[in-house]
N, C-alpha and C. Protein backbone atom coordinates (compact mmCIF):
# COMPACT_ATOMS: atom_id res chain seq x y z
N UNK A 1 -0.36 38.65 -0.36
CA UNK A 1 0.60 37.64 -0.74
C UNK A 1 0.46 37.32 -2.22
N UNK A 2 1.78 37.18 -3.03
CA UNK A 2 1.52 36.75 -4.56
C UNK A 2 1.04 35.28 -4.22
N UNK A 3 0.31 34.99 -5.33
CA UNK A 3 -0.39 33.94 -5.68
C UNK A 3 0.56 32.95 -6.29
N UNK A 4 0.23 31.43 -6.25
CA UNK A 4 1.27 30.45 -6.73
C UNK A 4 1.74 30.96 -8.24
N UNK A 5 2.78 30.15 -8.67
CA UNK A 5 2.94 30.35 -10.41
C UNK A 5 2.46 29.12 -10.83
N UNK A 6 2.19 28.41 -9.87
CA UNK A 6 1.98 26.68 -10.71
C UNK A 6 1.14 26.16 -9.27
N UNK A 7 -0.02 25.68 -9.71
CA UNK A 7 -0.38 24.51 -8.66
C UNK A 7 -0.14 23.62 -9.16
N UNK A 8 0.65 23.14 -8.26
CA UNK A 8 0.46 21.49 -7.96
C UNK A 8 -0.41 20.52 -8.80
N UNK A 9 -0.33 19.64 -9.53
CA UNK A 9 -1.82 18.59 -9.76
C UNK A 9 -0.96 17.39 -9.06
N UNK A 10 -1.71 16.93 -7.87
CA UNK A 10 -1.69 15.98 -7.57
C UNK A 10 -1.53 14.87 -8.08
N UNK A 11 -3.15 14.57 -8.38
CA UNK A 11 -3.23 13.80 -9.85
C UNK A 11 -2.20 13.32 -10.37
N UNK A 12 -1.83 14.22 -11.51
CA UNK A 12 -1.12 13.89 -12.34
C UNK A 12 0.46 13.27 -12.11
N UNK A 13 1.13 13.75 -10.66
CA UNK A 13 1.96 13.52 -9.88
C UNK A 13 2.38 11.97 -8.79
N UNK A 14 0.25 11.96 -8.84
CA UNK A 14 0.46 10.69 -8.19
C UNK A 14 0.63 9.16 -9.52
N UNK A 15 0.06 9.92 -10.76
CA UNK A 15 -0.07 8.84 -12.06
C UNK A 15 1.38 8.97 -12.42
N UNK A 16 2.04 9.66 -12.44
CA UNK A 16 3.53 9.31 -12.93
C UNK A 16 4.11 8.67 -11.84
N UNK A 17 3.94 8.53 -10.38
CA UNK A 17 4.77 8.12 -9.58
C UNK A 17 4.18 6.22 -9.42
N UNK A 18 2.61 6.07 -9.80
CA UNK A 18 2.23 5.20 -9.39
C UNK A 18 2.03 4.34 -10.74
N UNK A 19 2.19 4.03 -12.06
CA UNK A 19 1.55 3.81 -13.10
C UNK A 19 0.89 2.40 -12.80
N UNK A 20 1.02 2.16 -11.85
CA UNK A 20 0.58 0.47 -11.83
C UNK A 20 -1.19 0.75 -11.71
N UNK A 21 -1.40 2.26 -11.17
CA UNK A 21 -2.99 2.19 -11.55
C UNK A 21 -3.95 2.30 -12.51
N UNK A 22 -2.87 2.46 -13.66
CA UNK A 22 -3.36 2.90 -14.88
C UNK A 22 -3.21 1.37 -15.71
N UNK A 23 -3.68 0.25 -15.07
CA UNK A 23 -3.73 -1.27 -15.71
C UNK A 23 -2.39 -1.50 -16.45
N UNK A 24 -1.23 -0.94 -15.99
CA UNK A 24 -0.33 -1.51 -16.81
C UNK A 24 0.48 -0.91 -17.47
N UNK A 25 -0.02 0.23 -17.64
CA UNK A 25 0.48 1.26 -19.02
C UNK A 25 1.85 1.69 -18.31
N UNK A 26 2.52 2.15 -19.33
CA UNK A 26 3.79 3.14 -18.64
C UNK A 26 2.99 4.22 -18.16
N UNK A 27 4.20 4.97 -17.27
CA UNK A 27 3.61 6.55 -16.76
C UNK A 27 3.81 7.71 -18.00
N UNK A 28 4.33 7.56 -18.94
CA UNK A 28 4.29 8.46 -19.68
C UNK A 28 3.98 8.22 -20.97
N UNK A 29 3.04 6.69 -20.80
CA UNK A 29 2.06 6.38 -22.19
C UNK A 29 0.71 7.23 -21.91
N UNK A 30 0.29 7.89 -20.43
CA UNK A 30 -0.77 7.64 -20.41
C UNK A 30 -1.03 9.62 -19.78
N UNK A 31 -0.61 10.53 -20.13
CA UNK A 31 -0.58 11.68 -19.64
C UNK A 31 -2.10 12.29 -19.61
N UNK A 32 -1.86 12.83 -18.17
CA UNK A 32 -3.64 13.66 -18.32
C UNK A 32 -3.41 14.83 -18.11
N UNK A 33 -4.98 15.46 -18.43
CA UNK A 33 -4.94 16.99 -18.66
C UNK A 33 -5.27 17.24 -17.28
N UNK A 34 -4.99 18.44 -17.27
CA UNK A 34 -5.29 19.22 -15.52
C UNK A 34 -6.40 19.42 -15.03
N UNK A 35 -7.21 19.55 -15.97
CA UNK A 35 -9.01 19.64 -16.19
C UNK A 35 -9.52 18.60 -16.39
N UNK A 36 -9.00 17.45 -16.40
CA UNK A 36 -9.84 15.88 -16.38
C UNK A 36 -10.17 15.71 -14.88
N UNK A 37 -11.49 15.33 -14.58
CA UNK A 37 -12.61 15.11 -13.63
C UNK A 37 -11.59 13.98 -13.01
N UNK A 38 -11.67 13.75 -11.56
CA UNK A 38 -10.81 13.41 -10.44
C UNK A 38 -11.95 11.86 -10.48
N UNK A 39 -10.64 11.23 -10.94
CA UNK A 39 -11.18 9.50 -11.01
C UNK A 39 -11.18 9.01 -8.74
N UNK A 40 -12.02 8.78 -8.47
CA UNK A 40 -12.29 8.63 -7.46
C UNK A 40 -12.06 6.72 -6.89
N UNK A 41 -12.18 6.26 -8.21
CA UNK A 41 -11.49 4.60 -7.83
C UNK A 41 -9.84 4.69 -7.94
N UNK A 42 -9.24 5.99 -8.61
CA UNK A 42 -7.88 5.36 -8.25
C UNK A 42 -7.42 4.79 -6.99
N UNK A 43 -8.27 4.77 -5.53
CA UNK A 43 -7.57 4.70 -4.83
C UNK A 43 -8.02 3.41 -4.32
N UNK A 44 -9.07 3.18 -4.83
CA UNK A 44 -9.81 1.66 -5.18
C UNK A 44 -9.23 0.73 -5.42
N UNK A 45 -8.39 1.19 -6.38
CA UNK A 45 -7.41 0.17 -7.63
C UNK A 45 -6.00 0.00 -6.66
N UNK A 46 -5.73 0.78 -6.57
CA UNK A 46 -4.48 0.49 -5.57
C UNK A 46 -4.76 -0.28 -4.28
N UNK A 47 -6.25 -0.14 -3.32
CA UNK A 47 -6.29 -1.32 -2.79
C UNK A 47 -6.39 -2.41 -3.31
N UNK A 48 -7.09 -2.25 -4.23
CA UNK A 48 -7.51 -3.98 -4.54
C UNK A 48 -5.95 -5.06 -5.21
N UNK A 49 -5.41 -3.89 -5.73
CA UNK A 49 -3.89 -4.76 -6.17
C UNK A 49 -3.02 -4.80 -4.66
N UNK A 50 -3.12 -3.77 -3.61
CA UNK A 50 -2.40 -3.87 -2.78
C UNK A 50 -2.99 -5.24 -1.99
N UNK A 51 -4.06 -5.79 -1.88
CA UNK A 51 -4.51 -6.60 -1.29
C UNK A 51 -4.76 -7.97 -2.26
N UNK A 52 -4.41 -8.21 -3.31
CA UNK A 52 -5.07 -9.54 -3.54
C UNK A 52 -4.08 -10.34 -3.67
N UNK A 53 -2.88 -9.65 -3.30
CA UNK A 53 -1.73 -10.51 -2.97
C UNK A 53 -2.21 -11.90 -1.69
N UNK A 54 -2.71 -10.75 -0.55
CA UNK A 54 -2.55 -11.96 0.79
C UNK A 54 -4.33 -12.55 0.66
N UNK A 55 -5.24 -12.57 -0.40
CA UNK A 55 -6.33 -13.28 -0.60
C UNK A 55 -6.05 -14.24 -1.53
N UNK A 56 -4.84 -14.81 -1.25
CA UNK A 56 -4.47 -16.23 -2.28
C UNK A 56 -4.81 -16.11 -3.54
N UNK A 57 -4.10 -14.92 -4.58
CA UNK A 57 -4.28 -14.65 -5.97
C UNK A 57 -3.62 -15.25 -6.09
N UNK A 58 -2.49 -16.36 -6.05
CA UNK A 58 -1.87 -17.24 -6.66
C UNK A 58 -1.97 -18.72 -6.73
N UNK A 59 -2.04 -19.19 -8.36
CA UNK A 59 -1.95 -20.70 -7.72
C UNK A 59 -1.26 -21.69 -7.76
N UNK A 60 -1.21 -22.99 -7.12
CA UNK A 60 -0.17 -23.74 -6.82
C UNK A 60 0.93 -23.72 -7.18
N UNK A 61 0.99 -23.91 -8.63
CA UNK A 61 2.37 -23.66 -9.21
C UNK A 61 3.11 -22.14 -9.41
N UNK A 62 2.59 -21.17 -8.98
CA UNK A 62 3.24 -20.08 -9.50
C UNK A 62 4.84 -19.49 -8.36
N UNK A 63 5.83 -19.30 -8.62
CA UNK A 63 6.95 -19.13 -7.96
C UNK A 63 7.03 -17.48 -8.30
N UNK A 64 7.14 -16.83 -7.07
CA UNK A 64 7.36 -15.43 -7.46
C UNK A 64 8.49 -14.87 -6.27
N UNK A 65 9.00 -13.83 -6.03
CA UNK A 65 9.72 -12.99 -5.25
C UNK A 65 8.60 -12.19 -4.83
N UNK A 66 8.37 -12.00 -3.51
CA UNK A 66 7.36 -11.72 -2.57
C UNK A 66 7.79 -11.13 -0.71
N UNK A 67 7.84 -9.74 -1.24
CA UNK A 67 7.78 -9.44 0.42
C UNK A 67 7.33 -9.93 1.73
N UNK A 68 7.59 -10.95 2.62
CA UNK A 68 6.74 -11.25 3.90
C UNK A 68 6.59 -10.77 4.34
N UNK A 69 7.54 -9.36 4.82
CA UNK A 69 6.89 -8.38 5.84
C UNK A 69 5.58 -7.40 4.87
N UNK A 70 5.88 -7.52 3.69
CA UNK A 70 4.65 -6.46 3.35
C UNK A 70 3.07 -8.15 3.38
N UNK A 71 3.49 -8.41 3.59
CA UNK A 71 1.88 -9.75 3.44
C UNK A 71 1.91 -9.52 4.81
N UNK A 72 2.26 -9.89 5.70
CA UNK A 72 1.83 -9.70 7.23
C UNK A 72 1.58 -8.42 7.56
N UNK A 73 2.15 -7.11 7.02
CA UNK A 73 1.56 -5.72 7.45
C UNK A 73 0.16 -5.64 6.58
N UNK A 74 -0.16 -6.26 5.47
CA UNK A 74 -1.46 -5.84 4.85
C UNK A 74 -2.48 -7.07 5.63
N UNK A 75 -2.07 -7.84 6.24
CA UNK A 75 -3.05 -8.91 6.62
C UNK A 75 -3.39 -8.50 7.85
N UNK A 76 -3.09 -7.89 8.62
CA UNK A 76 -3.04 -7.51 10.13
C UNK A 76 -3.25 -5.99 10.47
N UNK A 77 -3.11 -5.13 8.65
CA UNK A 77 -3.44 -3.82 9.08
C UNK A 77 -4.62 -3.09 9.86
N UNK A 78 -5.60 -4.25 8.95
CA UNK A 78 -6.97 -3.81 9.63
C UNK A 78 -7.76 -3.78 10.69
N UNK A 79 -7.04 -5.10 11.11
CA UNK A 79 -7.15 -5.23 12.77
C UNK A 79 -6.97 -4.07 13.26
N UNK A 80 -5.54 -3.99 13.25
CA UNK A 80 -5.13 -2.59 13.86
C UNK A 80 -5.35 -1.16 13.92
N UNK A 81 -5.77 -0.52 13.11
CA UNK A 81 -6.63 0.45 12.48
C UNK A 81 -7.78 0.50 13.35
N UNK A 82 -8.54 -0.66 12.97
CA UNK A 82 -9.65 -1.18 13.85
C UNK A 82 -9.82 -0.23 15.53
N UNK A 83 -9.40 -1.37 15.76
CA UNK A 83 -8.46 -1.46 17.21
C UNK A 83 -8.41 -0.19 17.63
N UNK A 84 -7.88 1.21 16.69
CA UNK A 84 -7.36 2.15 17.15
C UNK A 84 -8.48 3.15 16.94
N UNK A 85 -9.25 2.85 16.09
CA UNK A 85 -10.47 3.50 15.79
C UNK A 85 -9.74 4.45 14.56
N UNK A 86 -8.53 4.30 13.69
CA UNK A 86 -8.54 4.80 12.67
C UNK A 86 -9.20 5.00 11.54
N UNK A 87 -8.93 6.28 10.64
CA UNK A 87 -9.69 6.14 9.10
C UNK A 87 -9.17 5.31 8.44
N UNK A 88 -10.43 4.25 7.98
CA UNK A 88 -10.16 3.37 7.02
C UNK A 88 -10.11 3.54 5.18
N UNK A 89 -10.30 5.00 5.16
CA UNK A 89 -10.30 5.13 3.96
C UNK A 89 -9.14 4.95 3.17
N UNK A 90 -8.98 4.65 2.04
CA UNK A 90 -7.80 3.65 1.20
C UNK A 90 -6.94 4.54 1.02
N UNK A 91 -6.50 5.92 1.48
CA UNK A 91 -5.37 7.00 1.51
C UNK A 91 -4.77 6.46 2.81
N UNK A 92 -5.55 6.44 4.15
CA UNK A 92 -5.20 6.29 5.46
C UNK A 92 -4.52 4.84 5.49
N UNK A 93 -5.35 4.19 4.67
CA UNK A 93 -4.70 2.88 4.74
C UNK A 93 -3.14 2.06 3.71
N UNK A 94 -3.01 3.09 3.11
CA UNK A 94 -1.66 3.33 2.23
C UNK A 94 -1.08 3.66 2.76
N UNK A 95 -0.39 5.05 3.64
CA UNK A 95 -0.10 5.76 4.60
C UNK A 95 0.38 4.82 5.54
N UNK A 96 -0.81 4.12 6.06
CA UNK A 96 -0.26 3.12 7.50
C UNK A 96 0.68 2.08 7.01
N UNK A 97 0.19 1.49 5.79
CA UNK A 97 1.13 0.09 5.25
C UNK A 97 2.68 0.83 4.75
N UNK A 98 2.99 2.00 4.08
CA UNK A 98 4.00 2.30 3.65
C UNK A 98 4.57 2.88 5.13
N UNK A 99 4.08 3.18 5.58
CA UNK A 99 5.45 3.70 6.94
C UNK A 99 5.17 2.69 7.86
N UNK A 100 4.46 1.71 8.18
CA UNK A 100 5.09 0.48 8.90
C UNK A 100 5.94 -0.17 7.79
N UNK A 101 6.30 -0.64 6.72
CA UNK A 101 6.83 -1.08 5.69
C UNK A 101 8.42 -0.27 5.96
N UNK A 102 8.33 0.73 6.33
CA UNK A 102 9.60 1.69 6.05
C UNK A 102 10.07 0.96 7.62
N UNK A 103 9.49 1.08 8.47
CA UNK A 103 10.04 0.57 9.91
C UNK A 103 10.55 -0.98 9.81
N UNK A 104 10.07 -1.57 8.84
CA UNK A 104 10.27 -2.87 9.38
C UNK A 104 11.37 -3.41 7.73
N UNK A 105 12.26 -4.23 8.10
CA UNK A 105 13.54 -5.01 7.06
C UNK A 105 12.58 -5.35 6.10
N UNK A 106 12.72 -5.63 5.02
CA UNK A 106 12.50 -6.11 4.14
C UNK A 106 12.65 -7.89 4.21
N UNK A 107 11.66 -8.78 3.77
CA UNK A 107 12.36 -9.87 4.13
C UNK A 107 11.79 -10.45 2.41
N UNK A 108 12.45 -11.19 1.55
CA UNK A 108 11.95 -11.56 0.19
C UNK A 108 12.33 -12.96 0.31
N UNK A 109 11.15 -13.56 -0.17
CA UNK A 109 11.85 -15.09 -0.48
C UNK A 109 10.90 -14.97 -1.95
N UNK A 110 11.48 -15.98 -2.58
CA UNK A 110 11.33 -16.92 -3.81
C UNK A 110 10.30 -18.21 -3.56
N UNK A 111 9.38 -17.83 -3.66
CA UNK A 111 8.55 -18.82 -3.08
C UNK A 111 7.27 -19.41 -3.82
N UNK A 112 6.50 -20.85 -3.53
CA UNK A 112 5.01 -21.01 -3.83
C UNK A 112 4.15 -20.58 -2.65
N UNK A 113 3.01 -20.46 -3.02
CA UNK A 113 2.14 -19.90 -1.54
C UNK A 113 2.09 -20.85 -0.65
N UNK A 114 2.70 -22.16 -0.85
CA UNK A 114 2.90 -23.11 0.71
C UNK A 114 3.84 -22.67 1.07
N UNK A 115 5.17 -22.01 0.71
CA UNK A 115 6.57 -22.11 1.13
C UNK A 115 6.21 -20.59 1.54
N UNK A 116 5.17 -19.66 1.25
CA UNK A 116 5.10 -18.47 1.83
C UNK A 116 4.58 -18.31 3.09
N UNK A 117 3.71 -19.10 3.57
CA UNK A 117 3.11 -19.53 5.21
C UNK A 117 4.79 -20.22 6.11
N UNK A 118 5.33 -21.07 5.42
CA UNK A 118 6.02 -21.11 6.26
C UNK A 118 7.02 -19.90 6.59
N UNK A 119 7.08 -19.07 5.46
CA UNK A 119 8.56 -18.31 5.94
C UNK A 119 7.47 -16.94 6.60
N UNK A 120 5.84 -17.00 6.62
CA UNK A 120 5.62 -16.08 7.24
C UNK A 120 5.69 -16.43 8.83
N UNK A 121 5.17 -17.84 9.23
CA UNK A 121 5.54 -18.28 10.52
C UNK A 121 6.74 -18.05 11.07
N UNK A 122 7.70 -17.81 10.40
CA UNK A 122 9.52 -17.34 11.06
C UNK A 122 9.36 -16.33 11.47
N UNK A 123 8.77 -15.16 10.72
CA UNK A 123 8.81 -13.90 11.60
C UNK A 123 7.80 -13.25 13.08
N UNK A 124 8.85 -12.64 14.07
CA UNK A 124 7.80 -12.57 15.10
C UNK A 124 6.93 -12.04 14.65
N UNK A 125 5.82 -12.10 14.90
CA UNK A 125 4.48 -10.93 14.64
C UNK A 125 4.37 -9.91 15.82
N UNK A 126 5.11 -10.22 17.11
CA UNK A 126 5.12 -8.60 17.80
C UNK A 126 5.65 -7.59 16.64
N UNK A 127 6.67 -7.70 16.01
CA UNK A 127 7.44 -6.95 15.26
C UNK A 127 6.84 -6.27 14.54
N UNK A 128 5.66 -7.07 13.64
CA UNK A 128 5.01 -6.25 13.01
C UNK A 128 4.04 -5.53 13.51
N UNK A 129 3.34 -6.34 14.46
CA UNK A 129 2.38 -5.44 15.56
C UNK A 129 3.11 -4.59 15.42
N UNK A 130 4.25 -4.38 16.53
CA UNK A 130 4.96 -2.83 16.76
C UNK A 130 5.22 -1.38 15.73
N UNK A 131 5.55 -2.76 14.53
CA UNK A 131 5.42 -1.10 13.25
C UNK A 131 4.25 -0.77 12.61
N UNK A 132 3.01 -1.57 12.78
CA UNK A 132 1.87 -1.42 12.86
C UNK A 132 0.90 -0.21 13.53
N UNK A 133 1.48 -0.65 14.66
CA UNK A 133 0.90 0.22 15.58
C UNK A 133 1.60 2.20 15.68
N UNK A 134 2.87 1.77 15.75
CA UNK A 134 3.29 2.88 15.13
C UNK A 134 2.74 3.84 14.12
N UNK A 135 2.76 3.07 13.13
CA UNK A 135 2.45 3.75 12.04
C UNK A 135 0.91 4.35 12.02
N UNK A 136 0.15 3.84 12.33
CA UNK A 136 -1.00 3.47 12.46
C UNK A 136 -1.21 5.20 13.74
N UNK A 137 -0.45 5.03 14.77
CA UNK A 137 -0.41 6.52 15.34
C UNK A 137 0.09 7.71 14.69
N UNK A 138 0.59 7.63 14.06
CA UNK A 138 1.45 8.50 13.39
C UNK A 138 0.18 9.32 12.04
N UNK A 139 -0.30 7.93 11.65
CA UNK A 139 -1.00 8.52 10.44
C UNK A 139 -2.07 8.95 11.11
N UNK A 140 -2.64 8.46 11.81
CA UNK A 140 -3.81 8.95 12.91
C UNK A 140 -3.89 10.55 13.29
N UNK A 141 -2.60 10.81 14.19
CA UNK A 141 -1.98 11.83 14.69
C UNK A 141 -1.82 12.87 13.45
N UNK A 142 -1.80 12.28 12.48
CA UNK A 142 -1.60 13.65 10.98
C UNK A 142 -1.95 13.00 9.73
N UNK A 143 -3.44 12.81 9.33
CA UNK A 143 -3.97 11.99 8.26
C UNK A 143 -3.91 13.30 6.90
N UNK A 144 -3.49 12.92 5.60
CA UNK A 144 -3.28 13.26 4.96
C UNK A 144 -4.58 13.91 4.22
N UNK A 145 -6.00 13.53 4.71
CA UNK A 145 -7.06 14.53 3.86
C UNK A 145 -7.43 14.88 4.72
C-alpha cells in the first residue's frame, strides 16, 4: 500500500480549532511546529476552563450569557461516568459533555449566579440524565484513545 502524503497533526488541528487553550491568543497568533513535544496539560486546561464555570467562578455582581444545559451536563457528568464505570480521562470526558450537549436544546439566559440556580431548577434533570447517559454509552462503546 502507498504510504500517506501528509499525516495528520492532530495537535496542531486541535490548536486551531480550540485556541481558548492557548490562554487567549488567537489560533493563528500562535502556530506550532510538527516536531514540538506533545504538551500533555492541553487537555488539563480545557478541563479546568470547562469546569470552573459550575465551581462558582463568578461573583455577585457579574451578569453573563450562560448555557444551563451545559452547567447541569458538566455538574452531573461525573456521577454518571461514575456510575457507568467509564474513562475518566479529560478526552472521555469532553466526548461525553459535547454529545450529550448536541442531544439536548440549548437553553441561555442572561443571568447573576442567583438567577442561574433558579433557571437551573426549571429544567427537568431526567432530561439531562437521559443525554447523559446516552452519551456517556456511546463514548464508552467507542472511546477515542
Amino acid at each position: 500500500m502507498a504510504d500517506r502524503k501528509k499525516e495528520l497533526n492532530k495537535e496542531l488541528l486541535f490548536q486551531k480549532l480550540l485556541p481558548a487553550l492557548q490562554d487567549g491568543a488567537p489560533a493563528a497568533a500562535a502556530p506550532t511546529s510538527p516536531a514540538a513535544p506533545r504538551d500533555d496539560s492541553a487537555f488539563s486546561a480545557l478541563h479546568s476552563r470547562l469546569f470552573a464555570r459550575t465551581e462558582g467562578g463568578h461573583n455577585q455582581e457579574t451578569v453573563a450569557a450562560i448555557n444551563v444545559m451545559e452547567t447541569l451536563v458538566l455538574r452531573h457528568m461525573d456521577a454518571v461516568m461514575q456510575r457507568f464505570n467509564a474513562c475518566s480521562c479529560d478526552r472521555c470526558r469532553c466526548d461525553v459533555a459535547a454529545c450529550a450537549l448536541n442531544r439536548l436544546p440549548p437553553k441561555y439566559v442572561i443571568a447573576t449566579p442567583a438567577r442561574l440556580v433558579q433557571a437551573e431548577l426549571e429544567i427537568p434533570l431526567n432530561t439531562v440524565m437521559d443525554a447523559l447517559i446516552k452519551a456517556v454509552i456511546a463514548v464508552r462503546a467507542n472511546p477515542r484513545h
